[in-house]
PDB file of N, CA and C in Angstrom:
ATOM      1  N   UNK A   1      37.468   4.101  12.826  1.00  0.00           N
ATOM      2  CA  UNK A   1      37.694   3.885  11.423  1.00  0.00           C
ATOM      3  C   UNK A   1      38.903   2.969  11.292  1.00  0.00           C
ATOM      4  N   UNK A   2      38.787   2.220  10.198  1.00  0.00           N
ATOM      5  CA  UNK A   2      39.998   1.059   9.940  1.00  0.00           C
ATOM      6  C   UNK A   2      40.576   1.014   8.319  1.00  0.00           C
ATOM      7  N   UNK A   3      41.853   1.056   8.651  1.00  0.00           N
ATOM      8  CA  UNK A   3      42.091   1.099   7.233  1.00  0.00           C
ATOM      9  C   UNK A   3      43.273  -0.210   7.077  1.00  0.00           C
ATOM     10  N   UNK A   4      43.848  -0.254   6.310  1.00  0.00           N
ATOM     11  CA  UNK A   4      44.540  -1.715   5.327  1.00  0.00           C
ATOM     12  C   UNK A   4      45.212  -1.284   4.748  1.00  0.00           C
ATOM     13  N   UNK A   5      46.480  -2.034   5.235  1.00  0.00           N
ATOM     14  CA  UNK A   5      47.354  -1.372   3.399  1.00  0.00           C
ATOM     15  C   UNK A   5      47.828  -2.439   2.989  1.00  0.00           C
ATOM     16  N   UNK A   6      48.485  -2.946   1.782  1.00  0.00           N
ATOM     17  CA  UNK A   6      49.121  -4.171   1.501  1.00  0.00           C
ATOM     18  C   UNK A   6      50.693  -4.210   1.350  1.00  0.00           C
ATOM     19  N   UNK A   7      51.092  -2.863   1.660  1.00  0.00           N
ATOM     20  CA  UNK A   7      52.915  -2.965   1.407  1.00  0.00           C
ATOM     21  C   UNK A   7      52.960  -1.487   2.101  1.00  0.00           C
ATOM     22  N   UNK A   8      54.121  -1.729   2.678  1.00  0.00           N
ATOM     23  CA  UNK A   8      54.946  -0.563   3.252  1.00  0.00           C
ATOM     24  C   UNK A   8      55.185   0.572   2.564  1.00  0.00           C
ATOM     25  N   UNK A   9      54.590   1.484   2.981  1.00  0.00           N
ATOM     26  CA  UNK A   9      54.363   3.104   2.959  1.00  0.00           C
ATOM     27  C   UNK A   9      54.228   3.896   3.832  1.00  0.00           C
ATOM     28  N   UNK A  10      53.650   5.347   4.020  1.00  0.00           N
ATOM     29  CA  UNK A  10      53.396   6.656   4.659  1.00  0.00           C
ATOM     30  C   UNK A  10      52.155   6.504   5.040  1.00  0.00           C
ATOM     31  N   UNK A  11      51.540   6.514   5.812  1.00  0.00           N
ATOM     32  CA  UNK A  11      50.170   6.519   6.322  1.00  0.00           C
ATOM     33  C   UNK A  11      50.231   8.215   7.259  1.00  0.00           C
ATOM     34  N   UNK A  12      48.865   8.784   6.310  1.00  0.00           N
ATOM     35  CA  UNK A  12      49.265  10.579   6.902  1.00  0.00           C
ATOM     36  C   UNK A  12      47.284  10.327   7.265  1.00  0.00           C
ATOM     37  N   UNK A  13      47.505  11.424   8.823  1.00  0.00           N
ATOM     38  CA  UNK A  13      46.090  11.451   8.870  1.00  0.00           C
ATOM     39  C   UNK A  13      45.876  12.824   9.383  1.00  0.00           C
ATOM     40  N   UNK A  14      44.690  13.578   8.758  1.00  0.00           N
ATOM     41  CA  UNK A  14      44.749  14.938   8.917  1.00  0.00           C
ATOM     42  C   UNK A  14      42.733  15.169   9.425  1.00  0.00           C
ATOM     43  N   UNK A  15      42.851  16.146  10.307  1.00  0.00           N
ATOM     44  CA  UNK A  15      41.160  16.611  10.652  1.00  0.00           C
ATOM     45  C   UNK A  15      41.167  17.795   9.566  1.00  0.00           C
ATOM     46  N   UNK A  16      40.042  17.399   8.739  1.00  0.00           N
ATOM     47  CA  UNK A  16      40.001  18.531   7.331  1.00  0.00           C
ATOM     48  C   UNK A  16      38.661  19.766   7.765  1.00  0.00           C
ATOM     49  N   UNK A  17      38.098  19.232   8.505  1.00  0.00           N
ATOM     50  CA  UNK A  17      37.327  20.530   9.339  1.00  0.00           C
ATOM     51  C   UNK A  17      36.358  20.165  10.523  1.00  0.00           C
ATOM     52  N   UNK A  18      35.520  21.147  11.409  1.00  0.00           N
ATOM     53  CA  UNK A  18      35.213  20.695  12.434  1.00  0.00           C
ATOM     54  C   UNK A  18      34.339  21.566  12.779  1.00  0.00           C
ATOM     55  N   UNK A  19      32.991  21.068  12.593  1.00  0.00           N
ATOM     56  CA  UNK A  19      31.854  22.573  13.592  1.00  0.00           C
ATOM     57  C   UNK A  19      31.404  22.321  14.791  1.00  0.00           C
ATOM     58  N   UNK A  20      30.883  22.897  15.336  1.00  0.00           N
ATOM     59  CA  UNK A  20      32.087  24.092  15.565  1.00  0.00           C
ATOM     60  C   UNK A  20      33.704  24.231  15.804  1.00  0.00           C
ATOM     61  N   UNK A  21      34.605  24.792  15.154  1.00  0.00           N
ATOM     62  CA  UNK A  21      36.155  24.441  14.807  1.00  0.00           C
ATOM     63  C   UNK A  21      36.414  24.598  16.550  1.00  0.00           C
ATOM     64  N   UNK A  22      36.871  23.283  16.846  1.00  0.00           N
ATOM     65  CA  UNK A  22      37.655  22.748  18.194  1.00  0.00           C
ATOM     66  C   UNK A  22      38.756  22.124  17.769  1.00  0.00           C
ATOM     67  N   UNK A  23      40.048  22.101  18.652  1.00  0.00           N
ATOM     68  CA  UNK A  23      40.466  21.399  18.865  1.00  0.00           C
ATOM     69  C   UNK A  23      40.314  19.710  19.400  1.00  0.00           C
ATOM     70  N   UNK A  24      40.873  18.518  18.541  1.00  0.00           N
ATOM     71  CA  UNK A  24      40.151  17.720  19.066  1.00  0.00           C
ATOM     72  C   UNK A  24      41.177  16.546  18.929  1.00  0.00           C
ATOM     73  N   UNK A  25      41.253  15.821  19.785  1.00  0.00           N
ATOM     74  CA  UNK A  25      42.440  14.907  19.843  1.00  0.00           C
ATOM     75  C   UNK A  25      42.268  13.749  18.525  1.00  0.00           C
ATOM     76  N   UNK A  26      43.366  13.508  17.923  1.00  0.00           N
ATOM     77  CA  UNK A  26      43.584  12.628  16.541  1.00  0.00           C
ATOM     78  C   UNK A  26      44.322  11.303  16.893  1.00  0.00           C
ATOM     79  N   UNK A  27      43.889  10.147  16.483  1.00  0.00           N
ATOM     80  CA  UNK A  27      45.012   9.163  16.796  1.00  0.00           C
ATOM     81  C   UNK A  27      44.997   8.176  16.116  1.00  0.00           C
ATOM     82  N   UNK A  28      46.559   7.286  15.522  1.00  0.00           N
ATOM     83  CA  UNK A  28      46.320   6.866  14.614  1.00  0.00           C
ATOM     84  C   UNK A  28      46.997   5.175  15.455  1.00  0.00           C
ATOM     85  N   UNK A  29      46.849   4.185  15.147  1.00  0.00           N
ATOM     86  CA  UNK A  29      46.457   3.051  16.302  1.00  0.00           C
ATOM     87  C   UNK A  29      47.097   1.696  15.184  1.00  0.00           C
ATOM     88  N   UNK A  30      46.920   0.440  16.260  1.00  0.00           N
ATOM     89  CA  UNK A  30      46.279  -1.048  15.793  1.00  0.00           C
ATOM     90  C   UNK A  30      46.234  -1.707  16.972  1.00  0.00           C
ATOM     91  N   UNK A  31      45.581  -2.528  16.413  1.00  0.00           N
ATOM     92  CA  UNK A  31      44.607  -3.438  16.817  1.00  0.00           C
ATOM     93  C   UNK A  31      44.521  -4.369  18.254  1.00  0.00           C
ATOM     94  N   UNK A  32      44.610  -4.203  19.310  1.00  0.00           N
ATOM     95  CA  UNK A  32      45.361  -4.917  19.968  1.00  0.00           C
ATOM     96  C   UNK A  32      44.299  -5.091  21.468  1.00  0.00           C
ATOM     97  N   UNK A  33      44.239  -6.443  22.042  1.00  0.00           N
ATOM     98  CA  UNK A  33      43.493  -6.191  23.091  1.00  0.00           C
ATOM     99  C   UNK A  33      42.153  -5.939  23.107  1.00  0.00           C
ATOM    100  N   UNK A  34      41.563  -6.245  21.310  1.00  0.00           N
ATOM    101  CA  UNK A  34      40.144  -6.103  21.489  1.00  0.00           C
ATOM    102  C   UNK A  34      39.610  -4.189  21.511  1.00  0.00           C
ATOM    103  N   UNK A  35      41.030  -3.752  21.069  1.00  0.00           N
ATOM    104  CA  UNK A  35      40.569  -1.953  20.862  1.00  0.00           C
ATOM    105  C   UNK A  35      41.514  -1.301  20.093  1.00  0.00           C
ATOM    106  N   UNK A  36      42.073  -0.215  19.899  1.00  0.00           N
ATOM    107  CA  UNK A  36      42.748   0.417  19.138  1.00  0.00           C
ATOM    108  C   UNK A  36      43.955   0.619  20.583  1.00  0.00           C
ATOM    109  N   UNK A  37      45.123   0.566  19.895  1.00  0.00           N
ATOM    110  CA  UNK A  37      46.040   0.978  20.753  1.00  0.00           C
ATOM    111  C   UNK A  37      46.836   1.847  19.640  1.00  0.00           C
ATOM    112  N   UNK A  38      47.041   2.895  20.516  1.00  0.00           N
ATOM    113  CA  UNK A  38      47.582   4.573  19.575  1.00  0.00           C
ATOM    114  C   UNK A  38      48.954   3.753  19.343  1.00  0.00           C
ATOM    115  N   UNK A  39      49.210   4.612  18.281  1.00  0.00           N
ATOM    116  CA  UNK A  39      50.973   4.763  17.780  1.00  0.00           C
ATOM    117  C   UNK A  39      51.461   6.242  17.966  1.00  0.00           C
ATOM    118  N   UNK A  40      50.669   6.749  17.513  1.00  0.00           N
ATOM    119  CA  UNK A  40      50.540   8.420  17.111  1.00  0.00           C
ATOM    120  C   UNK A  40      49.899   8.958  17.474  1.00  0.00           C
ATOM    121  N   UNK A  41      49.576  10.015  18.270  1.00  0.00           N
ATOM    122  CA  UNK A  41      48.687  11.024  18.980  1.00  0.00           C
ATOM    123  C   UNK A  41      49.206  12.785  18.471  1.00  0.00           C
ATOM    124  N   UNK A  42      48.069  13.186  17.985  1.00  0.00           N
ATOM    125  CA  UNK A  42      48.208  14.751  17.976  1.00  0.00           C
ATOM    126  C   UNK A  42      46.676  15.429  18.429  1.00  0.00           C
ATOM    127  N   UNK A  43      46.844  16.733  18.834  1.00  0.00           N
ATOM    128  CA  UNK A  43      45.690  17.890  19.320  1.00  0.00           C
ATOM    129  C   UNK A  43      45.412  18.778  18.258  1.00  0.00           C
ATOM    130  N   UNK A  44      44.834  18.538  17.549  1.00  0.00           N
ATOM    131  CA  UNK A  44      44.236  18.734  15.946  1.00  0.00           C
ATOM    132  C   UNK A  44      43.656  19.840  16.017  1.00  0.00           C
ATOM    133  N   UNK A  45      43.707  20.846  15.007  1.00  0.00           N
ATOM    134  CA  UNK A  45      42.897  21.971  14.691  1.00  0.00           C
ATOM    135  C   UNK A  45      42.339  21.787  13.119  1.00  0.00           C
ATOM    136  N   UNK A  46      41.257  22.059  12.610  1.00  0.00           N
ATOM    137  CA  UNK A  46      40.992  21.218  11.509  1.00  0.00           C
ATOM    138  C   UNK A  46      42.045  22.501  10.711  1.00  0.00           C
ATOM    139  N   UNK A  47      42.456  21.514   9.488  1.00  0.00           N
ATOM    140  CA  UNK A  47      43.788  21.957   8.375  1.00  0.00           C
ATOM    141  C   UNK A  47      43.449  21.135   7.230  1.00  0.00           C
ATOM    142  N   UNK A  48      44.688  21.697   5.817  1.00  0.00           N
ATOM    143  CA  UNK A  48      44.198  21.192   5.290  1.00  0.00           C
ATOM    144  C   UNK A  48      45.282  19.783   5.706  1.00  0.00           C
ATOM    145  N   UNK A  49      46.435  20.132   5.869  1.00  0.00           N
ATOM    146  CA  UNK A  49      48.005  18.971   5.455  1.00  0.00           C
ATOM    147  C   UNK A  49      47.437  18.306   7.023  1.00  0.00           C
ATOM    148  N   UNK A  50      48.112  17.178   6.995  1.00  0.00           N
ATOM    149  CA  UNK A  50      47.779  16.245   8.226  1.00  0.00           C
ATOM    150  C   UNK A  50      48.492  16.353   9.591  1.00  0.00           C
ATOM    151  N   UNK A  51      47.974  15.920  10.197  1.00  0.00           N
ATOM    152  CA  UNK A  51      48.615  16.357  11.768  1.00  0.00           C
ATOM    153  C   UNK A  51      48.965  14.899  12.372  1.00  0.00           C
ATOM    154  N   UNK A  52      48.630  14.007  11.549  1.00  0.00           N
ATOM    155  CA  UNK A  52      49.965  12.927  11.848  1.00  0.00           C
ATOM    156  C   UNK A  52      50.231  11.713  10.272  1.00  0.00           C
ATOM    157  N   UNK A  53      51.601  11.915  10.627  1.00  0.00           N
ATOM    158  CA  UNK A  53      52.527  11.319   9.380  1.00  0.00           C
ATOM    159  C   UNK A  53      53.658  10.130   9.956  1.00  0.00           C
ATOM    160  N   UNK A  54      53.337   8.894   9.532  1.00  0.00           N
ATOM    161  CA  UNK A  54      54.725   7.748  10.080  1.00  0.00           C
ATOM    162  C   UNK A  54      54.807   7.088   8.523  1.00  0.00           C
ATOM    163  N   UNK A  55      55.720   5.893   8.759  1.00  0.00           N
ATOM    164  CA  UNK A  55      55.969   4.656   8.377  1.00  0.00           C
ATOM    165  C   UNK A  55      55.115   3.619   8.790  1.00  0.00           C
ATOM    166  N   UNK A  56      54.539   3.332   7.953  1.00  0.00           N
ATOM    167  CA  UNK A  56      53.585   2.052   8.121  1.00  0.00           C
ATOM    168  C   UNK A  56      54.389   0.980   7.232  1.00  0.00           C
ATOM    169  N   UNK A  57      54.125  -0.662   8.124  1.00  0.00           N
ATOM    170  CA  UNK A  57      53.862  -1.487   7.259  1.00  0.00           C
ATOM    171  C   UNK A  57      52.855  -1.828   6.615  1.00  0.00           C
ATOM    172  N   UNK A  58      52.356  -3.124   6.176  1.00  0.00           N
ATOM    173  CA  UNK A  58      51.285  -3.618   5.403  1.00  0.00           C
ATOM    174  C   UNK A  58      50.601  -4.169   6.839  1.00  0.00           C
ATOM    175  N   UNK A  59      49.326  -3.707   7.072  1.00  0.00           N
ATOM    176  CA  UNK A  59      48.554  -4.225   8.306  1.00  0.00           C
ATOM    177  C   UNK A  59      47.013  -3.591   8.139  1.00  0.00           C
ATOM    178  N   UNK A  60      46.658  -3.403   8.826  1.00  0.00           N
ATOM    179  CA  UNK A  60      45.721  -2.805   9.844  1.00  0.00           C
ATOM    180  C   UNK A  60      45.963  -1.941  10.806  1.00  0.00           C
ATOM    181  N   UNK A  61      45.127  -0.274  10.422  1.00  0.00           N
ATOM    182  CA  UNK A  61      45.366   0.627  11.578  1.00  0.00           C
ATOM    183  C   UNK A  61      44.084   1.322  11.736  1.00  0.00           C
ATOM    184  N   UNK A  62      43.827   1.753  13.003  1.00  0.00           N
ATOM    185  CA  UNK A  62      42.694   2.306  13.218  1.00  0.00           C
ATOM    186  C   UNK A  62      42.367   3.760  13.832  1.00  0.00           C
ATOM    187  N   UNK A  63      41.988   4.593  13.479  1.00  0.00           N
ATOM    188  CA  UNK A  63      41.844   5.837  13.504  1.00  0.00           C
ATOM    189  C   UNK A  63      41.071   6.546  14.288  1.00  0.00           C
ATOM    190  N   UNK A  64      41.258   7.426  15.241  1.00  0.00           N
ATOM    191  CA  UNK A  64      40.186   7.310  16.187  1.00  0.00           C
ATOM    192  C   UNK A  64      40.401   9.509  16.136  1.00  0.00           C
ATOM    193  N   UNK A  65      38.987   9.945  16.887  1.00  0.00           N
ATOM    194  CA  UNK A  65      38.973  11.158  17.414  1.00  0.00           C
ATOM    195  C   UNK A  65      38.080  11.398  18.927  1.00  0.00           C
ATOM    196  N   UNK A  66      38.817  12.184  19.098  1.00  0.00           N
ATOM    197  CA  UNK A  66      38.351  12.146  20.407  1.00  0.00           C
ATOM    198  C   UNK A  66      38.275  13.769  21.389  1.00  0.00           C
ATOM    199  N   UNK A  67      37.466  13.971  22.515  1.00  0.00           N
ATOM    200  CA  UNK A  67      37.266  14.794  22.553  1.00  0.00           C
ATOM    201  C   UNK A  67      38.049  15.684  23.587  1.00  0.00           C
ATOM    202  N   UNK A  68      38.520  16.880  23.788  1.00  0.00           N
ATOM    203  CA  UNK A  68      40.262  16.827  24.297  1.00  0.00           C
ATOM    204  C   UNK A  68      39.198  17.882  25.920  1.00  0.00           C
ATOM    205  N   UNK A  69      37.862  18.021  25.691  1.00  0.00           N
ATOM    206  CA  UNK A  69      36.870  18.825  26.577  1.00  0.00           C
ATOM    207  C   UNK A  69      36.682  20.042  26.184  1.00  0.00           C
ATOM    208  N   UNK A  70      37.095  20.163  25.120  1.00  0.00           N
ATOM    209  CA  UNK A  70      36.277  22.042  24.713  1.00  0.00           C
ATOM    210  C   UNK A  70      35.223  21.407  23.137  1.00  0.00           C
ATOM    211  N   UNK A  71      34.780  20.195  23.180  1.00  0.00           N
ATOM    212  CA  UNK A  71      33.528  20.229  22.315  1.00  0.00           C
ATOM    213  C   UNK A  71      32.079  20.456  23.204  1.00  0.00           C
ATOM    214  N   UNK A  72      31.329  21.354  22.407  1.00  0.00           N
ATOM    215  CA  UNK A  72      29.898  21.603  23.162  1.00  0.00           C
ATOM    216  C   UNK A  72      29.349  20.390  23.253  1.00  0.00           C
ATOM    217  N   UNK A  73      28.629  20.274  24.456  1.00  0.00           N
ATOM    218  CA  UNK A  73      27.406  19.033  24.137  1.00  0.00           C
ATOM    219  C   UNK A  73      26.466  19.244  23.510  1.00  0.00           C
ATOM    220  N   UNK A  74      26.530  19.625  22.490  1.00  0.00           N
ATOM    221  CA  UNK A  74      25.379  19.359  21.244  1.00  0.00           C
ATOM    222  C   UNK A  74      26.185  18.376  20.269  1.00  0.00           C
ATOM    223  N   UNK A  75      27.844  18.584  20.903  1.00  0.00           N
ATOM    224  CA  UNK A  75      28.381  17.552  19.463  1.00  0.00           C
ATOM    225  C   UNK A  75      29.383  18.780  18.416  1.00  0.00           C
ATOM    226  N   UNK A  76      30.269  17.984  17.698  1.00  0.00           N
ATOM    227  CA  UNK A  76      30.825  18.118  16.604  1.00  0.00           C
ATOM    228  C   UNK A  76      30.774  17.486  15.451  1.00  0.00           C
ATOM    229  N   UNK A  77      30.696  17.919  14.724  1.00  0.00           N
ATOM    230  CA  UNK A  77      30.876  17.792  13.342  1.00  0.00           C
ATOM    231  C   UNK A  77      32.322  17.527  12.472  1.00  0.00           C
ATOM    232  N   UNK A  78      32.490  16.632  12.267  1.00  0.00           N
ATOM    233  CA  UNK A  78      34.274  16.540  11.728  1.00  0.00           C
ATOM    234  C   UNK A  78      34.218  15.528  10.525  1.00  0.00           C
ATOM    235  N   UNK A  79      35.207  16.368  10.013  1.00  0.00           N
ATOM    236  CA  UNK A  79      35.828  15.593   8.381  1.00  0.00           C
ATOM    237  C   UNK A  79      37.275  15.253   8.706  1.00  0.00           C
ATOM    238  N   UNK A  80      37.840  13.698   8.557  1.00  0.00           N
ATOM    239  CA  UNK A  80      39.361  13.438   8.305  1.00  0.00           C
ATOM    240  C   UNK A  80      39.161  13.060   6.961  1.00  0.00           C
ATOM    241  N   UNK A  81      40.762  13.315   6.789  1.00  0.00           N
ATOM    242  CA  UNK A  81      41.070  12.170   5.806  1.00  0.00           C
ATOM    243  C   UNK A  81      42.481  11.619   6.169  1.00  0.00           C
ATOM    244  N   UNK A  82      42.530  10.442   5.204  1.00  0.00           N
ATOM    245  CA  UNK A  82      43.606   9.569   5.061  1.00  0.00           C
ATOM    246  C   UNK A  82      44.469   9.064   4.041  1.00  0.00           C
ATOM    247  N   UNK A  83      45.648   9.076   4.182  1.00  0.00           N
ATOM    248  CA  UNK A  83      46.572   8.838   2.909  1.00  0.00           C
ATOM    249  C   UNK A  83      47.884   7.774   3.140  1.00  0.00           C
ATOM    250  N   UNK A  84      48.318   7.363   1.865  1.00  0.00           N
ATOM    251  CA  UNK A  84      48.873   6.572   2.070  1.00  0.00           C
ATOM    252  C   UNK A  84      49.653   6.056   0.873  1.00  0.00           C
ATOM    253  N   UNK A  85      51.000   6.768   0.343  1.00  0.00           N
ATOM    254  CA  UNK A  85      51.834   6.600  -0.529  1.00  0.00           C
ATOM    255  C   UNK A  85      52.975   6.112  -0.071  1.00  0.00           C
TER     256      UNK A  85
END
Protein backbone atom coordinates (compact mmCIF):
# COMPACT_ATOMS: atom_id res chain seq x y z
CA UNK A 1 0.00 0.00 0.00
CA UNK A 2 1.20 3.65 -0.83
CA UNK A 3 0.28 6.65 0.53
CA UNK A 4 1.24 10.67 -0.19
CA UNK A 5 1.17 13.44 1.83
CA UNK A 6 1.76 17.04 0.71
CA UNK A 7 3.27 18.78 3.95
CA UNK A 8 4.84 17.64 7.05
CA UNK A 9 2.91 15.78 9.63
CA UNK A 10 2.31 12.43 11.84
CA UNK A 11 1.88 9.49 9.74
CA UNK A 12 0.28 6.68 12.43
CA UNK A 13 -0.28 3.11 11.16
CA UNK A 14 -2.30 0.66 13.13
CA UNK A 15 -3.56 -3.38 12.26
CA UNK A 16 -7.41 -2.78 13.19
CA UNK A 17 -8.10 -6.61 13.12
CA UNK A 18 -6.98 -9.97 11.90
CA UNK A 19 -8.63 -13.59 11.35
CA UNK A 20 -7.60 -15.47 12.65
CA UNK A 21 -6.11 -12.73 15.40
CA UNK A 22 -2.12 -13.28 14.86
CA UNK A 23 0.42 -11.44 15.45
CA UNK A 24 1.80 -10.04 12.32
CA UNK A 25 4.69 -7.89 11.43
CA UNK A 26 3.69 -3.98 10.39
CA UNK A 27 5.97 -1.68 8.48
CA UNK A 28 5.91 1.60 7.49
CA UNK A 29 8.70 2.35 4.48
CA UNK A 30 9.79 4.49 1.11
CA UNK A 31 10.57 3.94 -1.83
CA UNK A 32 13.90 3.00 -2.64
CA UNK A 33 15.73 0.44 -4.86
CA UNK A 34 12.69 -0.53 -6.76
CA UNK A 35 10.87 -1.80 -3.18
CA UNK A 36 9.84 -0.48 0.07
CA UNK A 37 12.61 0.13 2.46
CA UNK A 38 11.19 0.14 6.28
CA UNK A 39 11.59 3.24 8.52
CA UNK A 40 9.46 1.72 11.20
CA UNK A 41 8.88 -1.82 12.11
CA UNK A 42 6.45 -3.18 14.83
CA UNK A 43 4.91 -7.02 15.78
CA UNK A 44 1.27 -6.05 15.67
CA UNK A 45 -1.63 -7.52 17.48
CA UNK A 46 -4.76 -6.20 15.82
CA UNK A 47 -5.90 -2.83 18.17
CA UNK A 48 -7.70 -0.20 17.89
CA UNK A 49 -4.68 2.98 18.40
CA UNK A 50 -1.68 2.29 16.02
CA UNK A 51 1.39 0.40 16.52
CA UNK A 52 3.48 2.74 14.59
CA UNK A 53 3.62 6.63 14.91
CA UNK A 54 6.69 9.13 13.37
CA UNK A 55 7.25 12.43 11.69
CA UNK A 56 6.77 12.41 8.19
CA UNK A 57 7.62 14.79 5.55
CA UNK A 58 5.65 15.49 2.35
CA UNK A 59 6.59 12.25 0.14
CA UNK A 60 5.68 8.90 -0.47
CA UNK A 61 5.49 5.95 2.01
CA UNK A 62 4.64 2.50 1.70
CA UNK A 63 3.05 0.17 4.00
CA UNK A 64 3.62 -3.27 4.11
CA UNK A 65 2.42 -6.59 6.42
CA UNK A 66 3.96 -9.39 6.75
CA UNK A 67 3.98 -12.68 8.16
CA UNK A 68 6.13 -13.00 11.54
CA UNK A 69 5.26 -17.44 11.03
CA UNK A 70 2.31 -18.06 13.29
CA UNK A 71 -0.28 -17.26 10.25
CA UNK A 72 -2.12 -20.60 9.14
CA UNK A 73 -1.75 -21.52 5.57
CA UNK A 74 -5.14 -20.96 4.68
CA UNK A 75 -4.17 -17.17 5.10
CA UNK A 76 -5.22 -14.11 7.09
CA UNK A 77 -7.52 -11.78 6.95
CA UNK A 78 -6.43 -8.12 8.04
CA UNK A 79 -7.75 -4.56 8.30
CA UNK A 80 -5.09 -1.42 8.71
CA UNK A 81 -5.56 1.83 8.79
CA UNK A 82 -3.77 5.03 8.26
CA UNK A 83 -3.51 8.54 9.52
CA UNK A 84 -2.04 11.51 9.12
CA UNK A 85 -2.41 14.95 10.99
Amino acid sequence: MWVTTTQAGTLSVALTSAQPAVTLGLSLGVLGGGHCEQLQRADAQPGSGPQIATAAEAGTYCVEVSDLGSAPLSGVAYSISVGFH
